[in-house]
Protein backbone atom coordinates (compact mmCIF):
# COMPACT_ATOMS: atom_id res chain seq x y z
CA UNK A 1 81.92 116.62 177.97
CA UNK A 2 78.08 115.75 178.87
CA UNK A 3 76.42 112.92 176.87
CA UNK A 4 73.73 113.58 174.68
CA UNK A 5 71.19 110.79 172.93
CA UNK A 6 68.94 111.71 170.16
CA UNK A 7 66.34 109.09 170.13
CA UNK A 8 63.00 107.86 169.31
CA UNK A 9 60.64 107.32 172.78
CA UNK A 10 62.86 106.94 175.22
CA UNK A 11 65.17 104.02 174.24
CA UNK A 12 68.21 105.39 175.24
CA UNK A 13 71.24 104.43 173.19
CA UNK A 14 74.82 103.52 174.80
CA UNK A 15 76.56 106.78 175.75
CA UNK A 16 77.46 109.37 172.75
CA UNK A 17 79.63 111.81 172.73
CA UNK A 18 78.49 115.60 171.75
CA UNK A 19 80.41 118.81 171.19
CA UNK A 20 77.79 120.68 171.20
CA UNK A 21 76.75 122.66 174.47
CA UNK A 22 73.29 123.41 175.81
CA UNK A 23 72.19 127.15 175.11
CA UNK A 24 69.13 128.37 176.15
CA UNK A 25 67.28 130.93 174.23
CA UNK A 26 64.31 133.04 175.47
CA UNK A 27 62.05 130.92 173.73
CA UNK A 28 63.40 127.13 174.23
CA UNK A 29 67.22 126.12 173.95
CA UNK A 30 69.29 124.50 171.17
CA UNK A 31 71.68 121.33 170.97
CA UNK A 32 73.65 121.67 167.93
CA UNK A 33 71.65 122.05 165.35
CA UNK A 34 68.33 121.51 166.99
CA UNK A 35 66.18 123.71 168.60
CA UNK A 36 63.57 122.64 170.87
CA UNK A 37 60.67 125.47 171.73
CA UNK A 38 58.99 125.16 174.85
CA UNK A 39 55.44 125.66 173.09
CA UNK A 40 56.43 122.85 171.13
CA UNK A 41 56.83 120.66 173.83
CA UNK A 42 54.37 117.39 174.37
CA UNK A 43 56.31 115.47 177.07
CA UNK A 44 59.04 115.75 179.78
CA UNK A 45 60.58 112.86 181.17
CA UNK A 46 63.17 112.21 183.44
CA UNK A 47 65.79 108.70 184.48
CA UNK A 48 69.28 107.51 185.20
CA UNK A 49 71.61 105.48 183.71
CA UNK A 50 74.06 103.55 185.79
CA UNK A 51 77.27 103.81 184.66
CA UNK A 52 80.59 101.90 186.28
CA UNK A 53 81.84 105.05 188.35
CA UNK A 54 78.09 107.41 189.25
CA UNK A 55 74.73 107.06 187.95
CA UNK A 56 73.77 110.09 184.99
CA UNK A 57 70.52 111.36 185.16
CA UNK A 58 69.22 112.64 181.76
CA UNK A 59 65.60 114.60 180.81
CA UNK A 60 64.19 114.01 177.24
CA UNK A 61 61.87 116.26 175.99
CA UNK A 62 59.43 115.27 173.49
CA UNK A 63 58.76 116.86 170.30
CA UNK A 64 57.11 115.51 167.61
CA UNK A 65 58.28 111.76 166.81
CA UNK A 66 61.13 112.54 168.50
CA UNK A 67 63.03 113.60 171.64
CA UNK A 68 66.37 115.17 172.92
CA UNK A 69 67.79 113.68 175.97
CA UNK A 70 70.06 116.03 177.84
CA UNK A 71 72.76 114.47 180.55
CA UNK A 72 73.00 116.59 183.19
CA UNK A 73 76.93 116.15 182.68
CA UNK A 74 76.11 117.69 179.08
CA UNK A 75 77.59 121.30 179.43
CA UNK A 76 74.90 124.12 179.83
CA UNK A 77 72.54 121.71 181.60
CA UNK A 78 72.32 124.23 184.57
CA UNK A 79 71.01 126.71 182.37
CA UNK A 80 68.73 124.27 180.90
CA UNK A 81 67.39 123.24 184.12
CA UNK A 82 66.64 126.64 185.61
CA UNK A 83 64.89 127.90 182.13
CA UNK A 84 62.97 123.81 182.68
CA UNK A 85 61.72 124.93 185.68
CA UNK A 86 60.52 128.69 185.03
CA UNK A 87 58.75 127.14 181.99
CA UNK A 88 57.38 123.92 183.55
CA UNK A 89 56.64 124.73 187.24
CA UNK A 90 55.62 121.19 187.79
CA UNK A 91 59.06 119.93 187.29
CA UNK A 92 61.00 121.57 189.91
CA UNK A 93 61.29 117.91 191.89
CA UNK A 94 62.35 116.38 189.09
CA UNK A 95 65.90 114.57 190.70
CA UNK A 96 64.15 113.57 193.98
CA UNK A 97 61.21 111.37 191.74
CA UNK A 98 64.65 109.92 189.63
CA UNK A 99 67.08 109.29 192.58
CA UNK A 100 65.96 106.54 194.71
CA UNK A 101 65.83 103.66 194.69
CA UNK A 102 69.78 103.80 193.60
CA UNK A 103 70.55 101.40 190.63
CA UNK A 104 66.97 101.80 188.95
CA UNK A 105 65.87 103.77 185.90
CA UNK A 106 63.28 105.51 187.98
CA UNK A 107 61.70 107.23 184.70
CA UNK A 108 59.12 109.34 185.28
CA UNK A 109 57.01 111.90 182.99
CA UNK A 110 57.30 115.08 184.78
CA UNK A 111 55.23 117.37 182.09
CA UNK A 112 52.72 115.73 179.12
CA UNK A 113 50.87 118.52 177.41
CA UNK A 114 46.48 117.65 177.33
């Protein structure tokens, strides 16, 4: 089961567990009983979180006051990804600018809306 952290800016809280899978709509996805809409989009960000076995990478998108942070353990994050991507061209790198140096957050903002 993938992690999932709702959160104010990007203060990550300890790992939580979430039934809910990733589906991705034409139009944005949805995470239980949110749904995020790509238009409504004002930020993409991107970092890791060590944890004792692998490091997790997670992207939070901003909406709003908020954001949803999606592990990429969290299941349907493939989907999510690929639909990312096709929406946000610029983020196609995004696990080579979170990756090194191992054992550091790395975050970086991969999409902020002008």
């Amino acid at each position: 089961m993938g992690t999932v952290h709702y959160l104010k800016p990007h203060h990550a809280a300890p790992m939580a567990q979430h039934a809910a899978p990733v589906i991705v709509t034409a139009h944005g996805f949805t995470l239980g009983n949110a749904f995020v809409a790509w238009q409504a989009v004002a930020e993409i960000r991107a970092w890791k979180c060590d944890r004792v076995k692998a490091e997790e990478a997670f992207i939070g998108f901003f909406v709003g006051d908020g954001c949803i942070a999606v592990s990429e353990a969290c299941i349907g994050f493939v989907d999510l990804e690929a639909a990312m991507t096709a929406a946000f061209p610029g983020t196609v790198r995004w696990r080579s600018a979170v990756m090194l140096p191992v054992c550091e957050r790395n975050e970086t903002v991969l999409y902020r809306r002008c």
